[in-house]
N, C-alpha and C. Protein backbone atom coordinates (compact mmCIF):
# COMPACT_ATOMS: atom_id res chain seq x y z
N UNK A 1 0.85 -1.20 0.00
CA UNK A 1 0.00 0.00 0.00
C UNK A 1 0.89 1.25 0.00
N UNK A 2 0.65 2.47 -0.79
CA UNK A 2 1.24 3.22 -0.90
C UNK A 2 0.73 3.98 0.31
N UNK A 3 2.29 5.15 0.30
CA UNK A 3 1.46 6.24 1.30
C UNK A 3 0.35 6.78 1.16
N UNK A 4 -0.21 7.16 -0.02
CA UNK A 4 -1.26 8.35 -0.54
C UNK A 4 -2.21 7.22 -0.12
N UNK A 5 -1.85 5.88 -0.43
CA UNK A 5 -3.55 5.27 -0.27
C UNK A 5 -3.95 5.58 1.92
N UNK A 6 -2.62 4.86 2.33
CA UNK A 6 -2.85 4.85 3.37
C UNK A 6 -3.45 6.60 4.10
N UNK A 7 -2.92 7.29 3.84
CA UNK A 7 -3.14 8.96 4.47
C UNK A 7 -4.97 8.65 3.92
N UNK A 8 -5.46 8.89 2.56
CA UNK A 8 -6.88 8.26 2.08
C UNK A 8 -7.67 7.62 2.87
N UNK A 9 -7.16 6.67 3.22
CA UNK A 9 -7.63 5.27 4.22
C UNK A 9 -7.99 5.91 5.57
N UNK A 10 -6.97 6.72 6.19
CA UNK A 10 -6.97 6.99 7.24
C UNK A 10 -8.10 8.10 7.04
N UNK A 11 -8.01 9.50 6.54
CA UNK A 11 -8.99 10.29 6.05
C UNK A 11 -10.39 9.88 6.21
N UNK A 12 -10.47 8.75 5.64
CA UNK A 12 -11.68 8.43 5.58
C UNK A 12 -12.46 7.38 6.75
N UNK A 13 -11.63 7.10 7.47
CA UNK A 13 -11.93 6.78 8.54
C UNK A 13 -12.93 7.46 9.61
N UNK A 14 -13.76 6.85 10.07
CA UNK A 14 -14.73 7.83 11.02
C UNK A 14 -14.08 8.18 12.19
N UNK A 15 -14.33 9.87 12.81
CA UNK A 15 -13.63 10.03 13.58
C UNK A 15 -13.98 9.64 15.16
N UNK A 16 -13.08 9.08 15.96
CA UNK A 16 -13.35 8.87 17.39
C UNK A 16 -14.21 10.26 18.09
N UNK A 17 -15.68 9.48 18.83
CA UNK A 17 -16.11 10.24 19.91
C UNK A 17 -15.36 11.10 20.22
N UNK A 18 -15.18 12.40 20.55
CA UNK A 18 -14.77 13.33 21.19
C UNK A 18 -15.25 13.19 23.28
N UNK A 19 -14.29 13.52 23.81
CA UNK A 19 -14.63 13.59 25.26
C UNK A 19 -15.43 14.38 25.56
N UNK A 20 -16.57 14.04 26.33
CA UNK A 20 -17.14 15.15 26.53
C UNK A 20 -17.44 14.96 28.46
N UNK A 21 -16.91 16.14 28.56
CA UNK A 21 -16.10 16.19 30.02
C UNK A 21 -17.68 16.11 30.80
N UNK A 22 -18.79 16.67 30.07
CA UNK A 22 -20.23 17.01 30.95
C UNK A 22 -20.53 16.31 31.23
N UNK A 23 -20.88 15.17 30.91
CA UNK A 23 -21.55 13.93 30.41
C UNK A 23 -21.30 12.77 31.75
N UNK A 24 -19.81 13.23 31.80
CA UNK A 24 -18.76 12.10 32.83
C UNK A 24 -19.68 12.38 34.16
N UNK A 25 -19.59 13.49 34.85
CA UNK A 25 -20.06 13.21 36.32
C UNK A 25 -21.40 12.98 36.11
N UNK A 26 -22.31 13.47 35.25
CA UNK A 26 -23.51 12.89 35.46
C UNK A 26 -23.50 11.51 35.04
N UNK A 27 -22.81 10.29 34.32
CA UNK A 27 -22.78 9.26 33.88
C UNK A 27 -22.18 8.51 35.45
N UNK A 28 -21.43 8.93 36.04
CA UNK A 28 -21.19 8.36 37.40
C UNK A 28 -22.07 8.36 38.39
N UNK A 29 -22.88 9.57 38.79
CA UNK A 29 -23.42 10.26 39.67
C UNK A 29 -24.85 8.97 39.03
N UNK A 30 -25.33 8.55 37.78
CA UNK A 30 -25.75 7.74 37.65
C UNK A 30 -25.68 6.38 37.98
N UNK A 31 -24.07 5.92 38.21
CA UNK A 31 -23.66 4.87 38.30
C UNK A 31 -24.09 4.51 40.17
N UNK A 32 -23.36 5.72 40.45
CA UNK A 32 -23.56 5.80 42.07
C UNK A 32 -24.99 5.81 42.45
N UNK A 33 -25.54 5.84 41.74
CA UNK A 33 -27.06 5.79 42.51
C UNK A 33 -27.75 4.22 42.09
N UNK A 34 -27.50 3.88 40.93
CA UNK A 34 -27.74 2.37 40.80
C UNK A 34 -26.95 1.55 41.81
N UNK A 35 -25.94 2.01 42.17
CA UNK A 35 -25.54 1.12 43.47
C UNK A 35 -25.83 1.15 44.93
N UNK A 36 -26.03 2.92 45.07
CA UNK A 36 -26.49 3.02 46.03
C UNK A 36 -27.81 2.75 46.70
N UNK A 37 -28.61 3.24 45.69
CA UNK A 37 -30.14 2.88 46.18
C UNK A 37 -30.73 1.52 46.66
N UNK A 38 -30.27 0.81 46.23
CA UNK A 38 -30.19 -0.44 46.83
C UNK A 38 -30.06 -1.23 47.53
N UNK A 39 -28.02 -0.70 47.89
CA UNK A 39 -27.77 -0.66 49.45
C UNK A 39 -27.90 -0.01 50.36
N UNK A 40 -28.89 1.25 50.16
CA UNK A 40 -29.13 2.05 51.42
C UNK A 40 -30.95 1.64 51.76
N UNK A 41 -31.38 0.68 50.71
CA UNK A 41 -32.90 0.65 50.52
C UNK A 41 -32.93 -1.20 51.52
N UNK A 42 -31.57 -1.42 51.24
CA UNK A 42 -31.33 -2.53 52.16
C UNK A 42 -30.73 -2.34 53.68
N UNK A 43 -29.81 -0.96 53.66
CA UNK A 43 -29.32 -1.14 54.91
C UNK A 43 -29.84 0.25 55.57
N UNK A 44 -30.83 0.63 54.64
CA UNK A 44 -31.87 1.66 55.67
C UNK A 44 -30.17 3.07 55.84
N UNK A 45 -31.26 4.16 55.67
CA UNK A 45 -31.14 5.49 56.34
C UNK A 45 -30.80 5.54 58.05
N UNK A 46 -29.86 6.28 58.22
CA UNK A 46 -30.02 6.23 60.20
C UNK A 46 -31.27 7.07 60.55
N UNK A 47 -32.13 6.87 61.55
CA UNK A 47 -32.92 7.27 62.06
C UNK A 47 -33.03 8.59 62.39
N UNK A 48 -31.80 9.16 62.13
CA UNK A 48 -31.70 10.73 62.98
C UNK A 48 -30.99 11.61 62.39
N UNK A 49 -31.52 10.64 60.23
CA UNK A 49 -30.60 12.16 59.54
C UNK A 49 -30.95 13.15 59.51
N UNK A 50 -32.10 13.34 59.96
CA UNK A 50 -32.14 15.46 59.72
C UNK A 50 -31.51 15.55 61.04
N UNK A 51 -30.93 15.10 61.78
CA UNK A 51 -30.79 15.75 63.25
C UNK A 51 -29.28 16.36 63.04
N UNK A 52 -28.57 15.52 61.96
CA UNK A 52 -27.57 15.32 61.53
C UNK A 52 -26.70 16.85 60.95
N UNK A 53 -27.78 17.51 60.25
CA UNK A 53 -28.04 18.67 59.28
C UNK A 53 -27.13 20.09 60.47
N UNK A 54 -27.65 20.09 61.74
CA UNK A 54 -27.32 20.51 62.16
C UNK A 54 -25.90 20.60 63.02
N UNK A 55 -25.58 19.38 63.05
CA UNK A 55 -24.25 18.98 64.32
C UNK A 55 -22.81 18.66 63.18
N UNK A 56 -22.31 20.14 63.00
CA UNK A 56 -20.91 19.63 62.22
C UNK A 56 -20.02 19.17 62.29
N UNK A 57 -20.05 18.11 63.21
CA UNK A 57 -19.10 16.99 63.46
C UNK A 57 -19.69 16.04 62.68
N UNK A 58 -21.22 15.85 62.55
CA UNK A 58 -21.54 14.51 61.75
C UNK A 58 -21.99 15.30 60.25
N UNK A 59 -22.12 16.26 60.14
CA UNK A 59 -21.86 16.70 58.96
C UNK A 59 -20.63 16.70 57.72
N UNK A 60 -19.78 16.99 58.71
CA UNK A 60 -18.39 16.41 58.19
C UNK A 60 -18.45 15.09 57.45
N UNK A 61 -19.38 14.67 57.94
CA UNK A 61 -18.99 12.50 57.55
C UNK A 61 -19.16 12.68 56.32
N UNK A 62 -20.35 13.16 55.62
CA UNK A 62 -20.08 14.08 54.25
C UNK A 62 -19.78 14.91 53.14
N UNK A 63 -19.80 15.96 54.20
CA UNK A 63 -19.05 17.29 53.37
C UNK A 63 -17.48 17.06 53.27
N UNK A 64 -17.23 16.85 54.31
CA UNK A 64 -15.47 16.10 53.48
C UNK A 64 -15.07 15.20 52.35
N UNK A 65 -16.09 14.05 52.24
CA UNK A 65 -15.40 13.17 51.39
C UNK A 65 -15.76 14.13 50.15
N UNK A 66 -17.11 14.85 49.98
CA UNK A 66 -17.39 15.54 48.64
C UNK A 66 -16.75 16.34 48.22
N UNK A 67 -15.93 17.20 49.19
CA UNK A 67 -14.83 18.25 49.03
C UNK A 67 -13.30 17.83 48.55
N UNK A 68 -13.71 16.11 48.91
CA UNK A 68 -12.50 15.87 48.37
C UNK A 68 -12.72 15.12 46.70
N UNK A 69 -13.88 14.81 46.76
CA UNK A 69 -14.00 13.80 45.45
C UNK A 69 -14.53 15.10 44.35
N UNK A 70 -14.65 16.16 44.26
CA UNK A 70 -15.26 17.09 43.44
C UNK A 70 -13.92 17.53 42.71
N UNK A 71 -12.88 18.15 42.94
CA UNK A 71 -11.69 18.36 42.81
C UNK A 71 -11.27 17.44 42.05
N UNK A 72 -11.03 16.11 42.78
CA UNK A 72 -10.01 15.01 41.63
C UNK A 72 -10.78 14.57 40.77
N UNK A 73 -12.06 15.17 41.01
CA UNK A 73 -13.22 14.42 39.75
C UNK A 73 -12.88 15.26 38.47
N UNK A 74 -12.55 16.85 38.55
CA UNK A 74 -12.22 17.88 37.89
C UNK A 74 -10.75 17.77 37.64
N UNK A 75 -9.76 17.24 38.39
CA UNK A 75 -8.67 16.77 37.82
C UNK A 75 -8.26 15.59 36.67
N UNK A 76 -9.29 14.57 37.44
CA UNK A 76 -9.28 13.48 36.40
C UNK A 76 -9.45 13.99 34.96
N UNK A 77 -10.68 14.28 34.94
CA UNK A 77 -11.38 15.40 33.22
C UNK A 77 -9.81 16.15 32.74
N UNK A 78 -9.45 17.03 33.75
CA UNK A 78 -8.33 17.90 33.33
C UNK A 78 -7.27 16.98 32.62
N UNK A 79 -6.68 15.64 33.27
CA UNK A 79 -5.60 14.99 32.61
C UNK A 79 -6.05 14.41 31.24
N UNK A 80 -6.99 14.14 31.51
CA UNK A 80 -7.57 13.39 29.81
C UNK A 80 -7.83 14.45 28.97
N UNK A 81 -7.69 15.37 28.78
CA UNK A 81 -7.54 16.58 27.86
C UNK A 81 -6.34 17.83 28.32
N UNK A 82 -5.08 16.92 27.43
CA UNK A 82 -3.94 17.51 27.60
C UNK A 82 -3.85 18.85 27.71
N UNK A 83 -4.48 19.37 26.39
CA UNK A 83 -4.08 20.57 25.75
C UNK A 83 -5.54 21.57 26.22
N UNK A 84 -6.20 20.93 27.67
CA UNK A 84 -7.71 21.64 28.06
C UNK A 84 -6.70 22.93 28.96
N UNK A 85 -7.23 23.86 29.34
CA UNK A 85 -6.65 24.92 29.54
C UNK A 85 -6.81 24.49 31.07
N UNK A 86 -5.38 24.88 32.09
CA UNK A 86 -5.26 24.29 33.56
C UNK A 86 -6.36 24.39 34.19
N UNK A 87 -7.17 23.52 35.15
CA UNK A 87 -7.80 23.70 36.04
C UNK A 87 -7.56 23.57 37.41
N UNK A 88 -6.48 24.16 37.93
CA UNK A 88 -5.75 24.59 39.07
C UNK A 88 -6.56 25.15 39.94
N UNK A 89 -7.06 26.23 39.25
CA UNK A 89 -8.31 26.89 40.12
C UNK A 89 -9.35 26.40 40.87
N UNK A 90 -9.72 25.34 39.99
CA UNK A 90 -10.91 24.57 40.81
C UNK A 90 -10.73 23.72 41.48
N UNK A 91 -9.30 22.90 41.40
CA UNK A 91 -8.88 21.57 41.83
C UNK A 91 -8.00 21.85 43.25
N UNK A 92 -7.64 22.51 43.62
CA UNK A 92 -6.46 23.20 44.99
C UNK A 92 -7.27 23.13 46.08
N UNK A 93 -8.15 23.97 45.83
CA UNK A 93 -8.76 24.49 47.08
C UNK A 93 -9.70 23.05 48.57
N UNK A 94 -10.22 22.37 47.37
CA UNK A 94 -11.03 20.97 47.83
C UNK A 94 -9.76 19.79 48.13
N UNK A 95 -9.14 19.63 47.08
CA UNK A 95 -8.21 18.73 47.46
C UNK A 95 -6.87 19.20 48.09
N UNK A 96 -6.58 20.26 48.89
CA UNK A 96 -5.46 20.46 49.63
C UNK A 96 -6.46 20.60 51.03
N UNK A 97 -7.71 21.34 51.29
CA UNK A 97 -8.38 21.69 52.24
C UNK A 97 -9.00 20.70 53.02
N UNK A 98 -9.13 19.39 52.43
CA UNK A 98 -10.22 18.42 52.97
C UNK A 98 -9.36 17.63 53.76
N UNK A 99 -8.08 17.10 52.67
CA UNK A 99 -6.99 16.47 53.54
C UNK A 99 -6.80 16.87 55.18
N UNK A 100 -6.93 18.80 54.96
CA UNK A 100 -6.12 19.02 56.53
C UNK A 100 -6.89 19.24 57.34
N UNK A 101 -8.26 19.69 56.26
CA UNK A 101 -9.65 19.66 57.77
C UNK A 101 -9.40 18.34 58.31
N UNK A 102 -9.12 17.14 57.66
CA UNK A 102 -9.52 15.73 58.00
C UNK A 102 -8.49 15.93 59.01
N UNK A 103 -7.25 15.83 58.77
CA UNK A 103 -6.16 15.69 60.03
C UNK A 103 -6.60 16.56 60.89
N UNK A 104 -6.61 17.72 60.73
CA UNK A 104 -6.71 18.34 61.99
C UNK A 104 -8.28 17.99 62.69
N UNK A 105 -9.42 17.27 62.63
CA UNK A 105 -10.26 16.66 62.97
C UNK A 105 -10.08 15.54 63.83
N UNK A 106 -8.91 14.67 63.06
CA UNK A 106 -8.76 13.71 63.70
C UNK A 106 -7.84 14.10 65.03
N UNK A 107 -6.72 14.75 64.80
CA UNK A 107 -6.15 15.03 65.71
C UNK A 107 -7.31 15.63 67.15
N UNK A 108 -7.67 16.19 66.50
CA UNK A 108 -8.76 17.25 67.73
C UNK A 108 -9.45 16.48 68.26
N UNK A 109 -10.01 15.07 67.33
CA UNK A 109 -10.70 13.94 68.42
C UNK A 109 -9.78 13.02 69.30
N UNK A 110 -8.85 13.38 68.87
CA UNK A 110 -7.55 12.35 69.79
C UNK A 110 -6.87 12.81 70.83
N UNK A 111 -7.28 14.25 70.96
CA UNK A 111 -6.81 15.05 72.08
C UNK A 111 -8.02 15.16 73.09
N UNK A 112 -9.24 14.63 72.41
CA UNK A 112 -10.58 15.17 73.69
C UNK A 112 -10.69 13.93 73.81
N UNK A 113 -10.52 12.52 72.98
CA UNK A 113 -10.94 11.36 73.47
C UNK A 113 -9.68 10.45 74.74
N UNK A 114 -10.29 10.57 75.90
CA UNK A 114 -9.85 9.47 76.77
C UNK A 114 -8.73 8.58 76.46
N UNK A 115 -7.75 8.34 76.60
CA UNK A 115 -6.55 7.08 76.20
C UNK A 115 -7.38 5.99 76.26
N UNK A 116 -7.93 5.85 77.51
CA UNK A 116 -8.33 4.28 77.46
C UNK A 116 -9.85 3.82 76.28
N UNK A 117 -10.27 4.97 75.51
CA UNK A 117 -11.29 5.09 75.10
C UNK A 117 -10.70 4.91 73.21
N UNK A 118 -9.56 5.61 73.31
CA UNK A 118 -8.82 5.08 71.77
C UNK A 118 -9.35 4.30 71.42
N UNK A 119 -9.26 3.20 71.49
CA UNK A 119 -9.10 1.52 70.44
C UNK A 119 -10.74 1.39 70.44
N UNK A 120 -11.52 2.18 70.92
CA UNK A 120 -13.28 1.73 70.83
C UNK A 120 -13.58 2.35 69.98
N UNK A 121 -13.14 3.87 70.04
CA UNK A 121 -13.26 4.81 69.27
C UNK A 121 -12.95 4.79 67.96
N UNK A 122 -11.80 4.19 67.74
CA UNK A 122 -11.34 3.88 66.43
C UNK A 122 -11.32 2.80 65.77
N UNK A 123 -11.90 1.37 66.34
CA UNK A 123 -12.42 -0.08 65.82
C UNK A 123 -13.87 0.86 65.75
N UNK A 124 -14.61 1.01 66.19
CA UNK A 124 -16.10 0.99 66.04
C UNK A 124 -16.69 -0.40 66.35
N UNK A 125 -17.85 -0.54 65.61
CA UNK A 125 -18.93 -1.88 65.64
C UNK A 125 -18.62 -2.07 64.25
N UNK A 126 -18.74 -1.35 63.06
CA UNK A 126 -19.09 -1.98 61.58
C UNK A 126 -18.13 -1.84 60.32
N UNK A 127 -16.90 -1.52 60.71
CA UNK A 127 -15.59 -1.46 60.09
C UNK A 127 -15.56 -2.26 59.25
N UNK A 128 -15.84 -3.41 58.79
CA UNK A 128 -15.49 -4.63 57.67
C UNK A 128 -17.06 -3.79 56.95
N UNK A 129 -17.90 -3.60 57.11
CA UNK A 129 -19.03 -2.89 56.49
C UNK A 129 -18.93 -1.59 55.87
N UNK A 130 -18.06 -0.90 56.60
CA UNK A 130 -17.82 0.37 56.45
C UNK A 130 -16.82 0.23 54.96
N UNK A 131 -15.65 -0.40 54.91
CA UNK A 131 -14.82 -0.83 53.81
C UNK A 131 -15.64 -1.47 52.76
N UNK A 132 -16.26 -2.57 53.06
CA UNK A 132 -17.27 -2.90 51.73
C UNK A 132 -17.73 -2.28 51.32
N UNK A 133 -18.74 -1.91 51.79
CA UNK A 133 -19.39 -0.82 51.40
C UNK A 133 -19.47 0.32 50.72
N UNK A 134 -18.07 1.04 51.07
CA UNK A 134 -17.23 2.05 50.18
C UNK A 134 -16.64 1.67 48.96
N UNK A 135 -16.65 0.68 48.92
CA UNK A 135 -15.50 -0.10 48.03
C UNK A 135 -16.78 -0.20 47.20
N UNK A 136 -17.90 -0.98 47.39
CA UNK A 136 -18.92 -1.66 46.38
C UNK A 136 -19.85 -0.47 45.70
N UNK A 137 -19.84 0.59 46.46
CA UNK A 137 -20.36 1.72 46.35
C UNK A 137 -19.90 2.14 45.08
N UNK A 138 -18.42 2.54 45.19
CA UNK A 138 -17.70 3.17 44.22
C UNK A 138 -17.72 2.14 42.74
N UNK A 139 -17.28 1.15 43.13
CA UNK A 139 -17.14 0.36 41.90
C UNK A 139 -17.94 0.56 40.22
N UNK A 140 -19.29 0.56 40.53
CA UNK A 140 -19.36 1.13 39.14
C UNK A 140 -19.41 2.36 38.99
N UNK A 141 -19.51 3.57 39.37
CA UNK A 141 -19.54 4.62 39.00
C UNK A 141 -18.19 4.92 38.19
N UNK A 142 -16.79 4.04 39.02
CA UNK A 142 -15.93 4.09 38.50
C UNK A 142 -15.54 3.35 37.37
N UNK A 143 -16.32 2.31 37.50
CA UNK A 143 -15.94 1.43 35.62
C UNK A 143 -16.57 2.80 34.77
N UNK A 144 -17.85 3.44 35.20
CA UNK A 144 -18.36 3.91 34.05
C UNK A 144 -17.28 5.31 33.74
N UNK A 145 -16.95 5.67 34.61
CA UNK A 145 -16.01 6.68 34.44
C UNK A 145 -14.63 6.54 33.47
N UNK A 146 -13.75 5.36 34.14
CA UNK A 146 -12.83 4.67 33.17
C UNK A 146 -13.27 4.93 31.68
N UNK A 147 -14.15 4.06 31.73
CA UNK A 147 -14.74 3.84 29.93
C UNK A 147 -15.03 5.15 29.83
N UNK A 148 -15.41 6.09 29.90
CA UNK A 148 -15.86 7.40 29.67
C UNK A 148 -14.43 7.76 29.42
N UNK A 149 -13.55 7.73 30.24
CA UNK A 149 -12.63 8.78 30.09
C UNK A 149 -11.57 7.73 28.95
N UNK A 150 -11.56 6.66 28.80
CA UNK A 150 -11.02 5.90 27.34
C UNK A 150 -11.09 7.00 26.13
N UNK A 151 -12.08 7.72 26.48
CA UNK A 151 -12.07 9.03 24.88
C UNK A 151 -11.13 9.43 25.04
N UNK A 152 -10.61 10.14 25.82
CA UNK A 152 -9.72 10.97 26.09
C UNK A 152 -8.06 10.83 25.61
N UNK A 153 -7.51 11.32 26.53
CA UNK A 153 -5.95 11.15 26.05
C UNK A 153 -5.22 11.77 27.23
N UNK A 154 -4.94 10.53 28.26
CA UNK A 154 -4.51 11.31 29.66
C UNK A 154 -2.51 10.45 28.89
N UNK A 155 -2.03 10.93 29.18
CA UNK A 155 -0.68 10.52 29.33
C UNK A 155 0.06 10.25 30.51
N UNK A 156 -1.12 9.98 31.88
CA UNK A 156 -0.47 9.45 32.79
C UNK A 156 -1.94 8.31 33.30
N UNK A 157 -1.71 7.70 32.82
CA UNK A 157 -3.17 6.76 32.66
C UNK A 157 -3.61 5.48 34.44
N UNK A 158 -2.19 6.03 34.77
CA UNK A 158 -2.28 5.28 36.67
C UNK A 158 -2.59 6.39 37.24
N UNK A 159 -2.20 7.73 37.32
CA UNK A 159 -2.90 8.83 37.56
C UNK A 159 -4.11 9.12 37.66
N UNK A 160 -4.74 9.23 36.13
CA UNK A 160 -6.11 9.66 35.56
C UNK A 160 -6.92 8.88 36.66
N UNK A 161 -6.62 7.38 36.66
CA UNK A 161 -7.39 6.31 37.28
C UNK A 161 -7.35 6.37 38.70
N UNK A 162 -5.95 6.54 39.14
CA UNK A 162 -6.48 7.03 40.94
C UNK A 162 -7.18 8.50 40.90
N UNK A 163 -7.37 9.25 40.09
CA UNK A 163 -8.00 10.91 40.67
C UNK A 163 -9.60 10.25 40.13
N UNK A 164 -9.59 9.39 39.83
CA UNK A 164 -11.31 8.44 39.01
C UNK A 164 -11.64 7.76 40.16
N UNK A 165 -10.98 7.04 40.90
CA UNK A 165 -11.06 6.56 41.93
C UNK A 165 -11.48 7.15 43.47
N UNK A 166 -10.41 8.01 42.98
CA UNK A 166 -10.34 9.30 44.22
C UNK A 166 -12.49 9.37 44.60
N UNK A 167 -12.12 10.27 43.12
CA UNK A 167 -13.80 10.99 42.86
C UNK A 167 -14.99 9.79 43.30
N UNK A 168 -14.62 9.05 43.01
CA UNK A 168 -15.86 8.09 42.75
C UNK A 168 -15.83 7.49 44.11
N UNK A 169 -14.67 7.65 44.73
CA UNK A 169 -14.72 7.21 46.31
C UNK A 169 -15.33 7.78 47.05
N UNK A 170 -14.99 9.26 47.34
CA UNK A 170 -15.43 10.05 48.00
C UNK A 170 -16.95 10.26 47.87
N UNK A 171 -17.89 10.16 46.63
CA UNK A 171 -19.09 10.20 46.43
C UNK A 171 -19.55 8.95 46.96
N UNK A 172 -19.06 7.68 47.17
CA UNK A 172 -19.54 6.45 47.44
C UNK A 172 -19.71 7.13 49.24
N UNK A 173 -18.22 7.73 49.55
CA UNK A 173 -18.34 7.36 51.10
C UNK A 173 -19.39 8.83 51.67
N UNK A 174 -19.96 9.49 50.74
CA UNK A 174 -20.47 10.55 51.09
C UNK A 174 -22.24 10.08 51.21
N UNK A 175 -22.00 9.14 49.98
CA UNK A 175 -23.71 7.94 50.24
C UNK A 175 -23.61 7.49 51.65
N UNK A 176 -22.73 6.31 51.68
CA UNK A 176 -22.48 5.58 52.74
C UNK A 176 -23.01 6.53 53.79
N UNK A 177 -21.80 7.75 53.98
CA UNK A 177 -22.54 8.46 55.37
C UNK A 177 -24.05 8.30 56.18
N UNK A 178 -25.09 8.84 54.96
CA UNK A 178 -26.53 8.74 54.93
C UNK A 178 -26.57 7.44 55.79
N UNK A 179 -26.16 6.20 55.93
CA UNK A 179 -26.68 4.84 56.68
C UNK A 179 -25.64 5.28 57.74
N UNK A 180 -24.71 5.67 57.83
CA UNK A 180 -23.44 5.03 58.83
C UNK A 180 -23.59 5.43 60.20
N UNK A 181 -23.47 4.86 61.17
CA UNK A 181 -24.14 5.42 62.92
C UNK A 181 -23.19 5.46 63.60
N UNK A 182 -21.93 5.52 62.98
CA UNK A 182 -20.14 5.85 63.74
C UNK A 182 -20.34 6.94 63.72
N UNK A 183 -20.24 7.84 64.58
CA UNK A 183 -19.99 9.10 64.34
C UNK A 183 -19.09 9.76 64.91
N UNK A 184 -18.02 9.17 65.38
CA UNK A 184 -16.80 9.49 66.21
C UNK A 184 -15.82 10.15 64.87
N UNK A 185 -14.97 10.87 65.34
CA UNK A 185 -14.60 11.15 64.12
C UNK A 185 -12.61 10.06 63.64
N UNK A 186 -12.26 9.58 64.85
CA UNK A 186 -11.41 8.56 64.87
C UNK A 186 -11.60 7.38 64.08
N UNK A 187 -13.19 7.52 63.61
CA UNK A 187 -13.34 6.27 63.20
C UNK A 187 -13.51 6.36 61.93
N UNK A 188 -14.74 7.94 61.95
CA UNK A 188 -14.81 8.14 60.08
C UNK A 188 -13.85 8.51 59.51
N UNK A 189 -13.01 9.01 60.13
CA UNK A 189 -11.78 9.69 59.65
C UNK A 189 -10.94 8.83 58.68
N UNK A 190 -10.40 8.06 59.97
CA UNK A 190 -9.67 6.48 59.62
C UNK A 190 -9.94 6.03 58.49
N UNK A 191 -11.34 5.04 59.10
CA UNK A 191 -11.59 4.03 57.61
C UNK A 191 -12.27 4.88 56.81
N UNK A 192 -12.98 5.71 56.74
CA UNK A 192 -13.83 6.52 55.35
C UNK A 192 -12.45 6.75 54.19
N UNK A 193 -11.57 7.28 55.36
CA UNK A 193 -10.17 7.83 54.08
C UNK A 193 -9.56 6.20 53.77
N UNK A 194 -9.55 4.84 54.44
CA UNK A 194 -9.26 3.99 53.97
C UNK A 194 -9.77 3.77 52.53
N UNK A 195 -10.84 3.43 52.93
CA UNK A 195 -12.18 2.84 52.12
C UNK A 195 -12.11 4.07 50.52
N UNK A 196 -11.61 4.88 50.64
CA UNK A 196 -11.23 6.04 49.91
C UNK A 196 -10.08 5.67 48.91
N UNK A 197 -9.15 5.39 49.59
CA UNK A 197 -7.82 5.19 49.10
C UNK A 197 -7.91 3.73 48.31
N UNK A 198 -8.46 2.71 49.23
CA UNK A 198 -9.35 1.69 47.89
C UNK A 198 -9.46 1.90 47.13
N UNK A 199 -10.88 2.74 46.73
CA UNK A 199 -10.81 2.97 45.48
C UNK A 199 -10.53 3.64 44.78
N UNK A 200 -9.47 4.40 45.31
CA UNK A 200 -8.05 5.37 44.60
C UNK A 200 -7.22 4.49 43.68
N UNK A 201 -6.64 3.07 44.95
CA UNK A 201 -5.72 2.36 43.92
C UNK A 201 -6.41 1.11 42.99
N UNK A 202 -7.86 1.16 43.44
CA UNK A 202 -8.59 0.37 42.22
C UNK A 202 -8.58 0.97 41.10
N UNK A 203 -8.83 2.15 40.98
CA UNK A 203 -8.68 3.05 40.12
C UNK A 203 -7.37 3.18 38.97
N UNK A 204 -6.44 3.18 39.93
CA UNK A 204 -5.61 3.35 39.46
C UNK A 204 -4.51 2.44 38.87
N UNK A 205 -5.10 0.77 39.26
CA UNK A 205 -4.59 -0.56 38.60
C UNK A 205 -5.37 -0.41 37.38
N UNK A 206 -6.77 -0.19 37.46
CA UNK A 206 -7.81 -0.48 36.50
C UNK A 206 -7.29 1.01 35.11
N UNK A 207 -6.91 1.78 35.87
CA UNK A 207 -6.10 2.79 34.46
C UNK A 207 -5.15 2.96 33.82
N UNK A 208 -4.60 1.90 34.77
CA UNK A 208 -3.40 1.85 33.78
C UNK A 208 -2.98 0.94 32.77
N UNK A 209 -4.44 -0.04 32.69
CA UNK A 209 -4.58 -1.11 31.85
C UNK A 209 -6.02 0.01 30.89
N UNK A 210 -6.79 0.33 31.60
CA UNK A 210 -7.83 0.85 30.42
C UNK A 210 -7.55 2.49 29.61
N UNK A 211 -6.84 2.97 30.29
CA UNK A 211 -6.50 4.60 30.15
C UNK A 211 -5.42 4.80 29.56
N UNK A 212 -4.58 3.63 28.71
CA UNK A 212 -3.25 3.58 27.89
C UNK A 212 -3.62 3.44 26.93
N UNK A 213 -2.68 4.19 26.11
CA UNK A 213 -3.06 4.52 24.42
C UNK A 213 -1.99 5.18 23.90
């Protein structure tokens, strides 16, 4: 085959989907609710979420993980479109801020909680639940994300997939909250950011096999 045919060939080829960055969080935010509704329709609402609305210690159990998964959700998008103009602006503020609210939270519960009260405080009752849960939560929102972001063109494709992970974690553990009756913050702190980091590096095995190109 000559060149001219091949350049022709190629020409005429139909062109690949374009990314379309909008599409992604609502295609997750979809994903997350087919998983969630289910397991919260099975493991029930806590009894005393509006009470919740008010006391920002158990408010936190949410507004953190979202502060943190909104950011790398907007980072992820950012790496798969090289040449998209920086989104620094939007991505700093949530993901440098949530980290240190979280530490300095935890710390602050480790200074008012009792020594001998540690290890209760921070096992809880539902820890192997708390990790599933986060983990099973996230899982498809994040396949659908992966495949979504396959349009794209991230050039760090273990990256792309932990900030996919990241995002899709933090929205799982921000569901989760809605059921969860730990409300110590030693404990959400702990495993929520475990259960987090899960599916950071699920993410981020799963991108670097689907997000290479």
């Amino acid at each position: 085959m000559s060149t001219e045919d091949l350049i022709r060939r190629l020409a005429a080829a139909p062109a690949a989907t374009p990314l379309n960055s909008r599409a992604i969080p609502g295609l997750a935010l979809a994903g997350l609710a087919l998983a969630a509704v289910p397991m919260l329709w099975a493991l029930g609402l806590r009894p005393d979420l509006a009470a919740i609305l008010v006391q920002p210690l158990l408010l936190a159990k949410s507004l953190l993980p979202l502060l943190l998964a909104l950011p790398a959700g907007a980072a992820a998008l950012r790496r798969a479109r090289p040449a998209a103009p920086p989104a620094s602006g939007l991505i700093w503020p949530g993901g440098v801020l949530a980290p240190l609210l979280a530490a300095a939270l935890w710390l602050w519960a480790l200074a008012v909680t009792p020594q001998a009260d540690w290890g209760g405080a921070l096992i809880g009752q539902t820890l192997p639940q708390c990790l599933a849960a986060i983990v099973i939560l996230s899982a498809l929102p994040l396949a659908i994300s992966l495949f979504a972001l396959r349009r794209g063109a991230s050039t760090t494709p273990h990256l792309s997939g932990a900030l996919a992970g990241l995002a899709c974690g933090g929205l799982a553990t921000a569901a989760y909250a809605l059921h969860c009756t730990e409300d110590h913050p030693l404990f959400y702190i702990t495993w929520y950011g475990c259960g987090i980091g899960l599916s950071a590096g699920l993410g981020a095995l799963a991108g670097g096999r689907l997000l290479r190109w």
